[in-house]
Protein backbone atom coordinates (compact mmCIF):
# COMPACT_ATOMS: atom_id res chain seq x y z
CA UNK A 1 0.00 0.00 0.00
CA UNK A 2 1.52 3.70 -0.85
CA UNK A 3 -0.43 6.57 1.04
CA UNK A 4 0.94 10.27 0.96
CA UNK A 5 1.16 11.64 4.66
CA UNK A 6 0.68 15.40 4.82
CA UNK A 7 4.15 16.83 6.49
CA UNK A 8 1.44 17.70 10.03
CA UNK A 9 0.52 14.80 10.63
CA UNK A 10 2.98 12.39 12.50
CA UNK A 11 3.39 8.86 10.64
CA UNK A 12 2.38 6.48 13.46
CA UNK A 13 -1.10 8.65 13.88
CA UNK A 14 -1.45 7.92 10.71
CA UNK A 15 -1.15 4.05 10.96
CA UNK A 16 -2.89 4.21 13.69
CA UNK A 17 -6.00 5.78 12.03
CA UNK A 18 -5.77 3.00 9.19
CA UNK A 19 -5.37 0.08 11.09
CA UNK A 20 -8.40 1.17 13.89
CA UNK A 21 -10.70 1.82 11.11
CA UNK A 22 -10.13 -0.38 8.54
CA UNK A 23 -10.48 -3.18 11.32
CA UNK A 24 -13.96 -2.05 12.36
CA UNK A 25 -14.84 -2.03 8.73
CA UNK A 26 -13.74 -4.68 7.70
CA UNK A 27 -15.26 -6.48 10.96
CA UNK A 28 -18.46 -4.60 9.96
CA UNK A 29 -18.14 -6.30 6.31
CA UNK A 30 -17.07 -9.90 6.88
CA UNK A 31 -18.67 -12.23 9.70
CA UNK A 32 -15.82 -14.79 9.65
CA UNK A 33 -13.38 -12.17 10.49
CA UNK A 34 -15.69 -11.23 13.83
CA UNK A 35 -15.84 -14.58 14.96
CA UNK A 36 -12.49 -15.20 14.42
CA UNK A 37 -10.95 -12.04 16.55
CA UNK A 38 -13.26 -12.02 19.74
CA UNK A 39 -11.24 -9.36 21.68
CA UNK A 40 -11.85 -5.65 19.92
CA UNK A 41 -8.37 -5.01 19.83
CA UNK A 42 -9.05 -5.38 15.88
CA UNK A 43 -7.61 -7.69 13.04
CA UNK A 44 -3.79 -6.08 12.71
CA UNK A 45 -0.58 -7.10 14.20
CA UNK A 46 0.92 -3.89 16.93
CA UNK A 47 4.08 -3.42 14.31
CA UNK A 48 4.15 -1.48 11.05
CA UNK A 49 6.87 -0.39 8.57
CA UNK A 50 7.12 2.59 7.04
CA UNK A 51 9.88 3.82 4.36
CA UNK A 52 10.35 7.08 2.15
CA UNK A 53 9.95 6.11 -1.60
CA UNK A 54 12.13 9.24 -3.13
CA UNK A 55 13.17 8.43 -6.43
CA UNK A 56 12.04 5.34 -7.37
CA UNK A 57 7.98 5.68 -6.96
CA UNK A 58 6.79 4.91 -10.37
CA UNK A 59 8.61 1.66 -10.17
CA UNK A 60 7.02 0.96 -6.24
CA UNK A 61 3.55 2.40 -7.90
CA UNK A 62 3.60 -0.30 -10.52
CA UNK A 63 4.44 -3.03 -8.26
CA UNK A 64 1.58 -2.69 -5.83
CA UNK A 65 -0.70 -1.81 -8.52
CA UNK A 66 0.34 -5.34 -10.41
CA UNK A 67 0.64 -6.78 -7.06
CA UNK A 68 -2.60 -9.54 -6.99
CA UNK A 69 -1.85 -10.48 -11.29
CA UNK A 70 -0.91 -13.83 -11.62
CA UNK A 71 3.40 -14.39 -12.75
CA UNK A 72 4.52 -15.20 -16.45
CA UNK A 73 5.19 -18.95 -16.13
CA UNK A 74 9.24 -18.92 -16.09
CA UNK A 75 11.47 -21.66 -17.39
CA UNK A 76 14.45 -22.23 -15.79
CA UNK A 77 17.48 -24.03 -17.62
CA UNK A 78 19.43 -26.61 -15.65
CA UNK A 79 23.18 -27.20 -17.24
């Protein structure tokens, strides 16, 4: 995932914000995922990791965007 953090607002806020809501949503949306957390602590793991993109952000853009498409079958050649 690439979000754009306004220079104000302090990074782990932000995460913060994203994980607490998108948990109840997603809660909210999908029963399986309610019974399977019981405490409403929500669905994320307490760690996150965060790193500047600079210079290469097309590149990281296309990635996630291509993320979920299935690989090119590759063939490998053994000596």
């Amino acid at each position: 995932m690439q979000i754009e953090i306004p220079p104000n607002i302090v990074i782990c806020d932000a995460v913060r914000a994203f994980k607490a809501n998108s948990s109840k949503d997603l809660q909210k949306k999908f029963r399986f995922i309610r019974e399977m957390y019981l405490e409403k602590d929500g669905i994320w793991s307490v760690g996150y990791f965060v790193s500047s993109i600079g210079l290469d952000e097309e590149r990281i853009r296309n990635y996630i965007k291509y993320q979920g498409e299935k690989e090119r079958p590759q063939t490998a050649k053994l000596f």
